[in-house]
C-alpha atoms as a PDB file:
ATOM      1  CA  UNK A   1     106.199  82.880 196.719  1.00  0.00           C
ATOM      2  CA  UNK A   2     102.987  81.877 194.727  1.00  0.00           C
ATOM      3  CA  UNK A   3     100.997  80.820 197.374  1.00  0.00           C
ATOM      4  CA  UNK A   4     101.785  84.245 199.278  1.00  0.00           C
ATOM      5  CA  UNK A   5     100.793  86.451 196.440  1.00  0.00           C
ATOM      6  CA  UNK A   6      97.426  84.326 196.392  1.00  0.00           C
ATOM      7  CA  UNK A   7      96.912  84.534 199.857  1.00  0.00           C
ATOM      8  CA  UNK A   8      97.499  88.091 200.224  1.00  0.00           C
ATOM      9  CA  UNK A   9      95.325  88.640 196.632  1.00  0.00           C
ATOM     10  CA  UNK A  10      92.708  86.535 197.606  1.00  0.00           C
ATOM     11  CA  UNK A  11      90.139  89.082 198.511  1.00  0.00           C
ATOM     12  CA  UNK A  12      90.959  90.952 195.078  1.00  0.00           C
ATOM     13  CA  UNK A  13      90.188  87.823 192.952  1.00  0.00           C
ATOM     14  CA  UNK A  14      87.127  87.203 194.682  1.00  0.00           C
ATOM     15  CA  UNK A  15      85.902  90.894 194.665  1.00  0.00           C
ATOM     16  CA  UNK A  16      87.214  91.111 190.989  1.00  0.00           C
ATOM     17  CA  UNK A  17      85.366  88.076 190.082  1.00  0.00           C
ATOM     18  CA  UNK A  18      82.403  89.119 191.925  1.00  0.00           C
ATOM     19  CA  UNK A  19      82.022  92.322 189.993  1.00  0.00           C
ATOM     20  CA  UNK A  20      81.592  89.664 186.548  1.00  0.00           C
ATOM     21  CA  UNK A  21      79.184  87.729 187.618  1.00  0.00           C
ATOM     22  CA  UNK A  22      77.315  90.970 188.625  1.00  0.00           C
ATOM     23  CA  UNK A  23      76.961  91.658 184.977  1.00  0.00           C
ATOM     24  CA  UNK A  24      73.846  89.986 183.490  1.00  0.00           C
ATOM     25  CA  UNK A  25      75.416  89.364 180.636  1.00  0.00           C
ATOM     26  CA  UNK A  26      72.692  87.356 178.640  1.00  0.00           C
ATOM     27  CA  UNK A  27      73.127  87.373 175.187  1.00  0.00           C
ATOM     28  CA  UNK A  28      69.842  85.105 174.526  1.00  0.00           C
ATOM     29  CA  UNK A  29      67.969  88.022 175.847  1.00  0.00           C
ATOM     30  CA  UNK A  30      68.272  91.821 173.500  1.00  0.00           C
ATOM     31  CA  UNK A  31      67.412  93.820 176.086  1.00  0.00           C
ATOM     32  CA  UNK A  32      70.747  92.768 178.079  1.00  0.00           C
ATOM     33  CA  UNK A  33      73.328  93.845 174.777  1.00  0.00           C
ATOM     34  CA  UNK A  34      74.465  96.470 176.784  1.00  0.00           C
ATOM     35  CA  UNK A  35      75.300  93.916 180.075  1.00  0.00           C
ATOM     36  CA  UNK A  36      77.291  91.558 177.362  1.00  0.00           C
ATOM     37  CA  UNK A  37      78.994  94.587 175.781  1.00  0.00           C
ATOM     38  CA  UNK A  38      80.007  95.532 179.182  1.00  0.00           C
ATOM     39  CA  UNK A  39      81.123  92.179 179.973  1.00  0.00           C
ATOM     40  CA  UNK A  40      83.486  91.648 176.955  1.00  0.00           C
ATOM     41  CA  UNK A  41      85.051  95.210 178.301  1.00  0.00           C
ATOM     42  CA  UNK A  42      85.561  94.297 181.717  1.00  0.00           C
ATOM     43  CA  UNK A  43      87.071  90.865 180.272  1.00  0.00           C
ATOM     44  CA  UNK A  44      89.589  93.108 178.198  1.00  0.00           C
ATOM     45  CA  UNK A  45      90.456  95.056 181.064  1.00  0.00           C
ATOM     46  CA  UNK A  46      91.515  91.809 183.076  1.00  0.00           C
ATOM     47  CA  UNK A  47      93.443  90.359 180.649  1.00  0.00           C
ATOM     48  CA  UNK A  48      95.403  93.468 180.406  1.00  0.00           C
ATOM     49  CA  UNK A  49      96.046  93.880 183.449  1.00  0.00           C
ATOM     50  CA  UNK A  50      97.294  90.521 183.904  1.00  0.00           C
ATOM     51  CA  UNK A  51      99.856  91.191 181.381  1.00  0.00           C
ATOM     52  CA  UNK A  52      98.544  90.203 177.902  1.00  0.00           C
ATOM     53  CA  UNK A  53     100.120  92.034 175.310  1.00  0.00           C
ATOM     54  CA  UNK A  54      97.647  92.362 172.546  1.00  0.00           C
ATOM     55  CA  UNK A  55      94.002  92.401 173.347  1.00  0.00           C
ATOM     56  CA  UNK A  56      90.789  93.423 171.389  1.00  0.00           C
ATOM     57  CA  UNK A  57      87.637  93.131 170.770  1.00  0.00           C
ATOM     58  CA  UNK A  58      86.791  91.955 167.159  1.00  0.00           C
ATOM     59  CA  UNK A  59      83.459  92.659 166.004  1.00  0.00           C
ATOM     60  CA  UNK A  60      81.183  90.612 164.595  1.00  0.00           C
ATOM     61  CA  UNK A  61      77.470  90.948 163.231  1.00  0.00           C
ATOM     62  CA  UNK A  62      76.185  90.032 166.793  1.00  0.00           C
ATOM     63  CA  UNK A  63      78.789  90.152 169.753  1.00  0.00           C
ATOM     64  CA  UNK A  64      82.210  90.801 170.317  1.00  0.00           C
ATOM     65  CA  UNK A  65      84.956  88.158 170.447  1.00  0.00           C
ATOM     66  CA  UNK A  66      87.203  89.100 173.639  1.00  0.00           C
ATOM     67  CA  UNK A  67      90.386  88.179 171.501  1.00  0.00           C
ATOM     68  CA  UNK A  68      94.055  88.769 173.047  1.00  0.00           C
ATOM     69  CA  UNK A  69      97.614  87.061 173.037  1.00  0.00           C
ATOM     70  CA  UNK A  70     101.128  86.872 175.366  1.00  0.00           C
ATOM     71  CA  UNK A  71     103.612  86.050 172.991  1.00  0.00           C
ATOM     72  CA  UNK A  72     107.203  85.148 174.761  1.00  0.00           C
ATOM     73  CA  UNK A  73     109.012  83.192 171.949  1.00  0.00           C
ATOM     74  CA  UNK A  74     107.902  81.877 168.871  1.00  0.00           C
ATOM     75  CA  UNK A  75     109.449  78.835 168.981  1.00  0.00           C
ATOM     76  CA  UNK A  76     107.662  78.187 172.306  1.00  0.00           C
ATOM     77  CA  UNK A  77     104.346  76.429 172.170  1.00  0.00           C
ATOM     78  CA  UNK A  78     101.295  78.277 172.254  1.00  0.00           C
ATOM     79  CA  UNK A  79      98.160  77.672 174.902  1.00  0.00           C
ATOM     80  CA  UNK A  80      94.690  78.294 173.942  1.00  0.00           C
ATOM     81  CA  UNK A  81      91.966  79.444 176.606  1.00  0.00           C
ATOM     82  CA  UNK A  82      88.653  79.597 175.173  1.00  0.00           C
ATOM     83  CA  UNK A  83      85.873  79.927 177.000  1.00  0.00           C
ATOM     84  CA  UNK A  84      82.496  82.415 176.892  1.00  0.00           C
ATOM     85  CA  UNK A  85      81.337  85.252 179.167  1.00  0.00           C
ATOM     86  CA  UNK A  86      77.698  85.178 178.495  1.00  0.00           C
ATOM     87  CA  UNK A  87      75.547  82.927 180.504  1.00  0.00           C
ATOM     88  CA  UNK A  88      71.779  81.677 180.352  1.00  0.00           C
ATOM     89  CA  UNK A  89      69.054  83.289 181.191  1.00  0.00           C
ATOM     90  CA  UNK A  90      68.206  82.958 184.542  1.00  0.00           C
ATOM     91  CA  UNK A  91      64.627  81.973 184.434  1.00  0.00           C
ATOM     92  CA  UNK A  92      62.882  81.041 186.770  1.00  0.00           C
ATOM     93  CA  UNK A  93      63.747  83.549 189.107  1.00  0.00           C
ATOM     94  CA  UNK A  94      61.570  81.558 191.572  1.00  0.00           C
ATOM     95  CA  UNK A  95      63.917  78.925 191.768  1.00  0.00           C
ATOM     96  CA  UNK A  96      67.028  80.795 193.275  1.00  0.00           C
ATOM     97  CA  UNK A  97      67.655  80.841 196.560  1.00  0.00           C
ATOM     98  CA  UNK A  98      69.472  84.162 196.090  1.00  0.00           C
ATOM     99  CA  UNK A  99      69.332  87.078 193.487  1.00  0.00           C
ATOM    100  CA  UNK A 100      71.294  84.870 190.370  1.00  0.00           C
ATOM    101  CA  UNK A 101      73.592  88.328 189.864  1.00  0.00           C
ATOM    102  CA  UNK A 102      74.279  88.773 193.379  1.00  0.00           C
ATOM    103  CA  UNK A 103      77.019  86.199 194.303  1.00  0.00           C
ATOM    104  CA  UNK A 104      76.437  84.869 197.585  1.00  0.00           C
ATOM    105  CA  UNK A 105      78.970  82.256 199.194  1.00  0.00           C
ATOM    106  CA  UNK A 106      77.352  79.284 200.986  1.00  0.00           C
ATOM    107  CA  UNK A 107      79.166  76.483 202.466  1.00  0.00           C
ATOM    108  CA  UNK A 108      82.850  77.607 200.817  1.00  0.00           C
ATOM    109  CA  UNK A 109      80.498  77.888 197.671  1.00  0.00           C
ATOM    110  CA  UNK A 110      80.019  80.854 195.168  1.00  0.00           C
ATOM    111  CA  UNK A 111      76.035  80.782 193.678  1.00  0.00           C
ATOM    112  CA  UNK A 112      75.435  83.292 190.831  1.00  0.00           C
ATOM    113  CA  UNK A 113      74.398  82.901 187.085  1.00  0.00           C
ATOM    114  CA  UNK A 114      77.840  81.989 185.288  1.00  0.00           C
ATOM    115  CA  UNK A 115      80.255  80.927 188.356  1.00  0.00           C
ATOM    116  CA  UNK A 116      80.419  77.963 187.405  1.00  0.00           C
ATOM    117  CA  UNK A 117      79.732  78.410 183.558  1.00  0.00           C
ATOM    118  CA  UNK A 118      81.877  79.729 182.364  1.00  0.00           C
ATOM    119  CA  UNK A 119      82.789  82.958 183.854  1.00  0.00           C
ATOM    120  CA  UNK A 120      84.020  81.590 186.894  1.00  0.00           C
ATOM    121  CA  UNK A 121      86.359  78.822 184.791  1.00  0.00           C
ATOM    122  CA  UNK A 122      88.091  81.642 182.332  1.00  0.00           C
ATOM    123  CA  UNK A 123      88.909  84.034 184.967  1.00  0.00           C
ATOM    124  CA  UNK A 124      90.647  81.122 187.057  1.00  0.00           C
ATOM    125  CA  UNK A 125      93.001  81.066 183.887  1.00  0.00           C
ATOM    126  CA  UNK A 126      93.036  84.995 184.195  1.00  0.00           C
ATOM    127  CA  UNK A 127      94.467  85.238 187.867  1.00  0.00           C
ATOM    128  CA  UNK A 128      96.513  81.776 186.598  1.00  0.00           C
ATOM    129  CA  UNK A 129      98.402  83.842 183.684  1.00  0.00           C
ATOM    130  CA  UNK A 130      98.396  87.017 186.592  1.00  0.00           C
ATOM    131  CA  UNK A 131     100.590  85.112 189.007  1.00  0.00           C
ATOM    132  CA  UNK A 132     102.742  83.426 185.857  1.00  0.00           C
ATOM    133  CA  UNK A 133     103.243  87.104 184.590  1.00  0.00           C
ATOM    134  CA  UNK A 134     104.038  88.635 188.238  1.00  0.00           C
ATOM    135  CA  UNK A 135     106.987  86.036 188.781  1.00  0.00           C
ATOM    136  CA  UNK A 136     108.103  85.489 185.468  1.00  0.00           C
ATOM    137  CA  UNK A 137     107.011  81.763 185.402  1.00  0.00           C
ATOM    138  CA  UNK A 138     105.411  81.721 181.964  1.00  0.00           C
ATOM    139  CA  UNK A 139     107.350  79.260 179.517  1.00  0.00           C
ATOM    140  CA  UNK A 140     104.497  79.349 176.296  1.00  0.00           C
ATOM    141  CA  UNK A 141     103.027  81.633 174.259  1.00  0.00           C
ATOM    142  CA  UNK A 142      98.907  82.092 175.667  1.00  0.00           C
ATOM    143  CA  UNK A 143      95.980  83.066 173.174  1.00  0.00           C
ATOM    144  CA  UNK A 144      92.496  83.755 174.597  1.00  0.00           C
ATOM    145  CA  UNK A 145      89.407  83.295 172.819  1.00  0.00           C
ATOM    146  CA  UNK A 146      86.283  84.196 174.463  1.00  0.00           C
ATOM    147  CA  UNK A 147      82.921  84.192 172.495  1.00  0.00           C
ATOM    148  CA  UNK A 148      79.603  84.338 172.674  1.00  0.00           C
ATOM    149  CA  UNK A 149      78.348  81.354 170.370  1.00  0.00           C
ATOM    150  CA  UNK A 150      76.891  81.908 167.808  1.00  0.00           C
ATOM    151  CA  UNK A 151      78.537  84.881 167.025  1.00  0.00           C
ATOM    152  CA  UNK A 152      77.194  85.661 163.529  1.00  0.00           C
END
């Protein structure tokens, strides 16, 4: 049951995961607030879509905290994912082998900026909580909090 849903999702996760690492979303840099802005959206949109309840963004004197929570029971424990969906600058551009916001698979392997840190690492816990949600598995309560440090 699982594994099918994976298998016949497989080229959505990639293709939805894809389309974040696409977003140079480097909040070191000023000129890319708009790219990190538009990450913390696209981050919202997933993890409504997966089927968390409450989600916002909560504002803060620099960037947005990606903030949401599935509650089931109260009296059920409660997971934390945290995790952040900016990533370094990319510099120097020299040194890539591909465009670093183009993922490219080599050898089974995705290379962009932020696969592996740390976009590629939350949104395994976003199509994780997807597949809970679509066959009622979940037994906890799950809070996500995904920053951009520092944040103030």
């Amino acid at each position: 049951m699982i594994k099918a849903y994976i298998d016949s999702n497989k080229d959505r996760f990639l293709s939805e995961l894809f389309e974040i690492l696409r977003i140079p979303s480097v909040s070191a840099d000023g000129k890319y607030k708009a790219d990190v802005r538009k990450a913390a959206e696209y981050v919202k949109e997933k993890l409504i879509a997966a089927g968390t309840d409450r989600v916002e963004l909560v504002e803060t004197k620099g960037h947005p905290i990606v903030f949401g929570e599935k509650i089931i029971d109260l009296s059920k424990p409660t997971v934390l994912v945290y995790g952040h969906y900016d990533v370094q600058p990319a510099d120097p551009l020299e040194l890539w082998n591909t465009p670093p916001f183009e993922p490219t698979v080599r050898d089974g392997k995705i290379y962009a900026r932020g696969a592996c840190d740390d976009k590629g690492q939350f949104y395994m816990h976003i199509k994780a909580f997807e597949i809970l949600m679509k066959h009622n598995l979940l037994s906890c309560n799950v809070k996500w909090v995904l920053i951009i440090y520092p944040f103030l």
